[in-house]
Protein backbone atom coordinates (compact mmCIF):
# COMPACT_ATOMS: atom_id res chain seq x y z
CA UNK A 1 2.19 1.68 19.72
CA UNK A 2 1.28 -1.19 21.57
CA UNK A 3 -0.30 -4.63 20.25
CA UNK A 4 -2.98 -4.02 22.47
CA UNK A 5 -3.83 -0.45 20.67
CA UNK A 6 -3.09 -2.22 16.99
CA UNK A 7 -5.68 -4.98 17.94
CA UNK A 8 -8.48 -2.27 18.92
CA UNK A 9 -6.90 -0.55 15.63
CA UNK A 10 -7.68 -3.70 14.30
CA UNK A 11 -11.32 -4.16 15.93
CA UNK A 12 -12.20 -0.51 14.64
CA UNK A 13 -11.39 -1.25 11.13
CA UNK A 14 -13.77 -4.21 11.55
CA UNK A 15 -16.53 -2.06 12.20
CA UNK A 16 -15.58 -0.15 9.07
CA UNK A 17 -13.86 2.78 10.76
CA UNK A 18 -12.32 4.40 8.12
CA UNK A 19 -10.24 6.70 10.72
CA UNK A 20 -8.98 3.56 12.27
CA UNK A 21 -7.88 2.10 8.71
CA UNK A 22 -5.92 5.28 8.58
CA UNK A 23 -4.66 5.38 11.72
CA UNK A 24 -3.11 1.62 11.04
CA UNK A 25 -1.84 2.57 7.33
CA UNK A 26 0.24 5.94 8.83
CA UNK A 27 1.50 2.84 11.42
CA UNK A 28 2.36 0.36 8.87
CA UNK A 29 3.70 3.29 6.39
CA UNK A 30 7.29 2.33 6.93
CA UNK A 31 7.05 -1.32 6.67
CA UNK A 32 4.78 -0.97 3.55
CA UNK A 33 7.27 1.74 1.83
CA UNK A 34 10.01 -0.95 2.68
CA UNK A 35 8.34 -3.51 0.86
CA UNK A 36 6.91 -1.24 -2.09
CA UNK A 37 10.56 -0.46 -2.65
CA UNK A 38 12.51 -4.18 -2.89
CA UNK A 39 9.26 -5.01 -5.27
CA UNK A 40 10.23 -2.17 -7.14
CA UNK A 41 13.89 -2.71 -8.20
CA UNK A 42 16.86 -0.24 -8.71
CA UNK A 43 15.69 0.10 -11.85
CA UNK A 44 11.73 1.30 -12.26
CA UNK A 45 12.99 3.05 -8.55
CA UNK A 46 14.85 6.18 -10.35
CA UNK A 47 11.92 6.54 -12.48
CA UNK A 48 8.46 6.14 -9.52
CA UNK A 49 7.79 7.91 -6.33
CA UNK A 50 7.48 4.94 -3.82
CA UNK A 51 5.45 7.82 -1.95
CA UNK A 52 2.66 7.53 -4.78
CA UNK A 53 2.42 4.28 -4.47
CA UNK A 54 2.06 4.12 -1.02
CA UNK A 55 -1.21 6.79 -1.82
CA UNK A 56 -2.42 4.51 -4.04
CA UNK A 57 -2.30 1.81 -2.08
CA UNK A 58 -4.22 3.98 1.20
CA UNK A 59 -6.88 5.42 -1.30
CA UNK A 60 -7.85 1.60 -2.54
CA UNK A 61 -8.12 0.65 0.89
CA UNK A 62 -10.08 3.53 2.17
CA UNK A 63 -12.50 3.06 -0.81
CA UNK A 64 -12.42 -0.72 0.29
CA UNK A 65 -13.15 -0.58 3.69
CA UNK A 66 -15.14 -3.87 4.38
CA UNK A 67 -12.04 -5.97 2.11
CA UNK A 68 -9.28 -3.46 4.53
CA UNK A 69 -10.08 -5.82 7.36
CA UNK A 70 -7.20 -7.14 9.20
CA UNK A 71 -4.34 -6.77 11.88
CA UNK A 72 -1.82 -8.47 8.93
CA UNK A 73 -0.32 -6.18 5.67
CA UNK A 74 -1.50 -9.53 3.50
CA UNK A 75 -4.21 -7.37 1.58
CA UNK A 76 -2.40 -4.40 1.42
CA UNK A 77 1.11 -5.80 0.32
CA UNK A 78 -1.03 -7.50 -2.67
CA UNK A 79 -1.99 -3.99 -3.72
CA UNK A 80 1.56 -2.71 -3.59
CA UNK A 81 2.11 -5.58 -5.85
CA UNK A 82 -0.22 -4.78 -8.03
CA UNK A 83 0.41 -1.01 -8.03
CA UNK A 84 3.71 -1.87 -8.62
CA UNK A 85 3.61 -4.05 -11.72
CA UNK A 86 0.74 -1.30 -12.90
CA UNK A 87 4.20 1.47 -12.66
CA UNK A 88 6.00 -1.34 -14.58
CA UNK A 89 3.53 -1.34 -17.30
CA UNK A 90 3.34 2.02 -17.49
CA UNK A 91 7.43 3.22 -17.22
CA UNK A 92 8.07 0.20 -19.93
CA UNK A 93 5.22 0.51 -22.11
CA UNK A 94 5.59 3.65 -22.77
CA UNK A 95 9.65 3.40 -23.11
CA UNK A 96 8.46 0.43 -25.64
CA UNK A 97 6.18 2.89 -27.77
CA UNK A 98 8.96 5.79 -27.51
CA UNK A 99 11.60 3.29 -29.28
C-alpha cells in the first residue's frame, strides 16, 4: 500500500470510518503482532496467543473510534501494552493462587 492510500486510510478514520480503522489495523497487523510479541517475553509467550491480543487490541479500537485517530501505532501500541501486562496479571496471578 502506498503512503498516499494510508493517509486517505488515515483521513477516513478521522471521519470515524470504522471500515477504514479496519482496513489500517489488517495493514499494521504485522508490525503490531511484532511488537505485542518482544513486550511479551519468552516466557508469558508459551502460555498467550499473541493472535488474542492483537483482537483485543482491534475490538478496543473499533469501540473507540473517535480516540483510533491517527496515521502513527502510538495509541494502539499503548493498548498492546496494556493488554499485555493485563495477560501478565492474569498467567501470574493465577500461577500465584495455584501455589
Amino acid at each position: 500500500m502506498s503512503e498516499i492510500d494510508e493517509r486517505e486510510l488515515v483521513q477516513r478514520i478521522h471521519q470515524k470510518d470504522a471500515e477504514a480503522l479496519a482496513r489500517f489495523l489488517e495493514l499494521k497487523q504485522g508490525a503490531l503482532i511484532g511488537y505485542i510479541n518482544r513486550q511479551l517475553g519468552p516466557g508469558l509467550r508459551k502460555n498467550t496467543w499473541t493472535e488474542d491480543i492483537f483482537q483485543e487490541v482491534c475490538w478496543v479500537c473499533i469501540k473507540n473510534l473517535d480516540r483510533a485517530c491517527g496515521g502513527t501505532c502510538g495509541w494502539k501500541c499503548r493498548i498492546c501494552e496494556q493488554r499485555v501486562v493485563d495477560a501478565y496479571s492474569r498467567f501470574y496471578g493465577a500461577a500465584k493462587r495455584d501455589a
